[in-house]
N, C-alpha and C. Protein backbone atom coordinates (compact mmCIF):
# COMPACT_ATOMS: atom_id res chain seq x y z
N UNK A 1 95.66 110.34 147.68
CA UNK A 1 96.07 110.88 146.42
C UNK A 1 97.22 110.04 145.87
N UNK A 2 97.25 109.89 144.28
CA UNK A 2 98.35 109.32 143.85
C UNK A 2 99.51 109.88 143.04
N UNK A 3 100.18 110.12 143.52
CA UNK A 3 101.20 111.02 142.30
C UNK A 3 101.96 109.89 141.34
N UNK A 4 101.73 110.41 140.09
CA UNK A 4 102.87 109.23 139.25
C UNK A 4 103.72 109.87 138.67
N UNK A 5 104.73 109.67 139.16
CA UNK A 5 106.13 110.54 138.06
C UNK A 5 106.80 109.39 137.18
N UNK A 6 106.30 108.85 136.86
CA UNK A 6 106.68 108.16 135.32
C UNK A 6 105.41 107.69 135.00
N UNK A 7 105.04 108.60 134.37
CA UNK A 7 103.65 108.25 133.12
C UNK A 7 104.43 108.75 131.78
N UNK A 8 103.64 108.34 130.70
CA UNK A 8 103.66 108.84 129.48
C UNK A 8 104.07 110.49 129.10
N UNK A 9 102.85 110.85 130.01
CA UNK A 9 102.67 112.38 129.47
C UNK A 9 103.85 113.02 130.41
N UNK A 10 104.21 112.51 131.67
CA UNK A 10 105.03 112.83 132.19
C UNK A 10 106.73 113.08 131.68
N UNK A 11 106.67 111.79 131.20
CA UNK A 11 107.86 111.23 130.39
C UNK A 11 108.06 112.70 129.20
N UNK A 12 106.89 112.67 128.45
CA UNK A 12 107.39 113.58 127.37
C UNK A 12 107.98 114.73 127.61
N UNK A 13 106.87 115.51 128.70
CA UNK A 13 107.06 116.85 128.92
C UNK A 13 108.52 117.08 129.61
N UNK A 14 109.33 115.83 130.07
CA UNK A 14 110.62 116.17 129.98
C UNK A 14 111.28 116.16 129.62
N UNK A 15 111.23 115.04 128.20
CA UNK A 15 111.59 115.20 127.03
C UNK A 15 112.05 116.58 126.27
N UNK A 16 111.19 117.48 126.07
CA UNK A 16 110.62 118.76 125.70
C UNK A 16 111.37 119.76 126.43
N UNK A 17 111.79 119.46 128.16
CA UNK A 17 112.05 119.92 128.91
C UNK A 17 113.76 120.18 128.46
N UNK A 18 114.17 118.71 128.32
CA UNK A 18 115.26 118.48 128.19
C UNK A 18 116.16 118.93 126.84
N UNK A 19 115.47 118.48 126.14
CA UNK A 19 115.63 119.16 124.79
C UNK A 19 115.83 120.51 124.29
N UNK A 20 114.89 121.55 125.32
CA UNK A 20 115.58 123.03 125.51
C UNK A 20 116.49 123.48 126.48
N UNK A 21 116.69 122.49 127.11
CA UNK A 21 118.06 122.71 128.58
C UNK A 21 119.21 122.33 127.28
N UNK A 22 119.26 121.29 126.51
CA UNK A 22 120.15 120.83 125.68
C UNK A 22 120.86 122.09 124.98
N UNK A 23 119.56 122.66 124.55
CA UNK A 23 119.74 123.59 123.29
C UNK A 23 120.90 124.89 124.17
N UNK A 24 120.77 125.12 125.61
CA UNK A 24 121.64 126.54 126.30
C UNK A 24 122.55 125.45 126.69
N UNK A 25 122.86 124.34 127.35
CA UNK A 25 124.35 123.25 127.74
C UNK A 25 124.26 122.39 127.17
N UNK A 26 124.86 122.37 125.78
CA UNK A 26 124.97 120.78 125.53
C UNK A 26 125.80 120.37 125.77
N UNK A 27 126.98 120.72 126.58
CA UNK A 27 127.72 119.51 127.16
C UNK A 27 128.05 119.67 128.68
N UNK A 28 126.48 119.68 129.29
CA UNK A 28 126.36 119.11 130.49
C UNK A 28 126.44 117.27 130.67
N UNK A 29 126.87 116.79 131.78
CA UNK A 29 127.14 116.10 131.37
C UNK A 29 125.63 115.41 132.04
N UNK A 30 125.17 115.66 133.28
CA UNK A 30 123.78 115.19 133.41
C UNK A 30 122.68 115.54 132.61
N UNK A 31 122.40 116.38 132.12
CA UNK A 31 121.77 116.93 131.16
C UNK A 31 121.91 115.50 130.14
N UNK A 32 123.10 115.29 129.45
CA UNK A 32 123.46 114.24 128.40
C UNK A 32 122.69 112.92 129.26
N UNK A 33 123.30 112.74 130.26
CA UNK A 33 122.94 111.50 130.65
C UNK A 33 121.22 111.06 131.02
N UNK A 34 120.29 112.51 131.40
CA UNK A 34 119.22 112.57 131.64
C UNK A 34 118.28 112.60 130.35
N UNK A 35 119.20 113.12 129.09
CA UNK A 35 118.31 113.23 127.79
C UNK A 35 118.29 111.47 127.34
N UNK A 36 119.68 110.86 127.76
CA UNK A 36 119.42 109.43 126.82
C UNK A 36 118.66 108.55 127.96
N UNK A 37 118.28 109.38 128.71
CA UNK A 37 117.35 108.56 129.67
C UNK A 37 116.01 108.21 128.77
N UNK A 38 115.66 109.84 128.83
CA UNK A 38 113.92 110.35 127.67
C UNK A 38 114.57 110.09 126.60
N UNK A 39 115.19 109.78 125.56
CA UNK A 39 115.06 109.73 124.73
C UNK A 39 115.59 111.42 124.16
N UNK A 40 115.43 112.30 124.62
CA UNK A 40 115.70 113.58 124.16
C UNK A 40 117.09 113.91 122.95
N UNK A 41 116.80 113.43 121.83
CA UNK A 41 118.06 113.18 120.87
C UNK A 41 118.13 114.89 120.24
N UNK A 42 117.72 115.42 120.25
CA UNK A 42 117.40 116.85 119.51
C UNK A 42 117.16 117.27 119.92
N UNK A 43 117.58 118.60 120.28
CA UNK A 43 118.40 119.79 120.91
C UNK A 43 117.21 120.47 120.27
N UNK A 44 116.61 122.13 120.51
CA UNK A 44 115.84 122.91 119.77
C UNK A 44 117.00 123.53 119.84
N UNK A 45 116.89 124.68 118.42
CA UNK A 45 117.50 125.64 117.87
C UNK A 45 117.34 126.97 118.99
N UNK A 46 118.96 127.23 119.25
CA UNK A 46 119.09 128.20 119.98
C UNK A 46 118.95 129.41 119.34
N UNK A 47 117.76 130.32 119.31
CA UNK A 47 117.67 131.74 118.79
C UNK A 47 118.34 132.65 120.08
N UNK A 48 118.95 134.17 118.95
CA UNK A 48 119.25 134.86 119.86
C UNK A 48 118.54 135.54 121.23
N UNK A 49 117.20 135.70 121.34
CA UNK A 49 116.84 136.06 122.42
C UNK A 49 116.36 134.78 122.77
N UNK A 50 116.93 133.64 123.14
CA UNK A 50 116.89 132.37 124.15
C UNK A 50 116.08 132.85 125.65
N UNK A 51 115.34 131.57 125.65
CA UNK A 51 114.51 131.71 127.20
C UNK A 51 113.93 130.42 127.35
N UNK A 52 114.20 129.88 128.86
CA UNK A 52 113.33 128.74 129.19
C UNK A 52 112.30 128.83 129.02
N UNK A 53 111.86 129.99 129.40
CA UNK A 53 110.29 130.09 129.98
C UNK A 53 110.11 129.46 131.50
N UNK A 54 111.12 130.14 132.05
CA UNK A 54 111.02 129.01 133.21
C UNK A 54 110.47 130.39 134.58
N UNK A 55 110.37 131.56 134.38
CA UNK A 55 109.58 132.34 135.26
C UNK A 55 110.17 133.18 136.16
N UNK A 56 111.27 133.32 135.89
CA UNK A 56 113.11 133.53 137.26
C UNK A 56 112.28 135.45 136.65
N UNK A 57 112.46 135.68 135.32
CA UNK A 57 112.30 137.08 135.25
C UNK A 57 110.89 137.38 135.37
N UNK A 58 109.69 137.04 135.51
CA UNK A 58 108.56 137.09 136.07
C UNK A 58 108.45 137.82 137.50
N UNK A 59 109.31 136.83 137.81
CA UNK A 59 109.29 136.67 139.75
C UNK A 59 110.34 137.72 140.10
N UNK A 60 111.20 138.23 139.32
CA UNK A 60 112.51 139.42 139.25
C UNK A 60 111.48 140.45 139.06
N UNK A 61 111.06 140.91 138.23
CA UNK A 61 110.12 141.96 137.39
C UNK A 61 109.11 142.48 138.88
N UNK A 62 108.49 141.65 139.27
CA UNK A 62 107.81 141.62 140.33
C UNK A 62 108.04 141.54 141.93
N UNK A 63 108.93 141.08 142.40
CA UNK A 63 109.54 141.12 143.78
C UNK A 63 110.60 141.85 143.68
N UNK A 64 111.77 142.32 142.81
CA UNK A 64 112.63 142.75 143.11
C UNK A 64 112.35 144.50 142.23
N UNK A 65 112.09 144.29 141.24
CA UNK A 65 111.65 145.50 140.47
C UNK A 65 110.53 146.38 140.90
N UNK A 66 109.21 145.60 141.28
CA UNK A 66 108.97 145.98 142.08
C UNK A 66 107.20 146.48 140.87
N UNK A 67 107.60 145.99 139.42
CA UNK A 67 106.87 146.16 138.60
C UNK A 67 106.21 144.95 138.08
N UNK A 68 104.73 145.00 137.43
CA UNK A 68 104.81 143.36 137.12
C UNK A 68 104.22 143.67 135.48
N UNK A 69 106.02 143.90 134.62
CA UNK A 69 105.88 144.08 133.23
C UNK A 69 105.56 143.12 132.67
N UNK A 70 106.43 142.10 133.05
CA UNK A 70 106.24 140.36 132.04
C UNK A 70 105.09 139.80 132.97
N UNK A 71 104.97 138.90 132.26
CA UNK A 71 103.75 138.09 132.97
C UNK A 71 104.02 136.78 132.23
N UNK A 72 103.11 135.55 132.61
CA UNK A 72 103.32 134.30 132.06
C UNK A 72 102.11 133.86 131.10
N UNK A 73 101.69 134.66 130.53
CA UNK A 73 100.59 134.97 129.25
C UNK A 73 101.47 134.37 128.11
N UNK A 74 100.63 133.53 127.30
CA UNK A 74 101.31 133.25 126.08
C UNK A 74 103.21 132.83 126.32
N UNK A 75 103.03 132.32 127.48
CA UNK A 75 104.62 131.55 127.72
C UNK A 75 104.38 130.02 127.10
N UNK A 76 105.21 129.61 127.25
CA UNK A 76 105.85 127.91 127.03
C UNK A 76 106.07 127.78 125.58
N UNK A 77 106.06 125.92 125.43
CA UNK A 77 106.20 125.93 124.05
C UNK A 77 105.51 125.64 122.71
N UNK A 78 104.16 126.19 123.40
CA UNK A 78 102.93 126.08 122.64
C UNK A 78 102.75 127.72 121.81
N UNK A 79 103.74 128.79 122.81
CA UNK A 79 103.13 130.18 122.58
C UNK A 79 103.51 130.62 120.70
């Protein structure tokens, strides 16, 4: 098997990645240094109910709550 962690599509999606980490710390300072890596110049607009989408309350909701309200339906940044 081959794994490639620097392809194109790879590259972007951390772009994208980075760009909403930007938007909750912008003055991390790896964060800064990892965006002018990608290219990541623009920050997305921080709305008040902010979320990675990164799954922490998914996995809360469900192992610790003990309920499985949220789910990862219609997540990311396509939703």
């Amino acid at each position: 098997m081959v794994v490639r962690t620097r392809s194109e599509k790879v590259d972007k999606t951390r772009k994208i990645l980075l760009e909403q980490l930007l938007a909750h710390a912008p003055d991390a300072p790896a964060l800064q240094d990892l965006a002018q890596e990608y290219g990541a110049d623009k920050p997305f607009e921080k709305e008040p109910s902010f979320a990675f989408f990164c799954g922490l309350c998914v996995r809360y909701c469900a192992e610790v709550k003990k309920k499985n309200a949220v789910g990862f339906v219609d997540r990311g940044a396509s939703r």
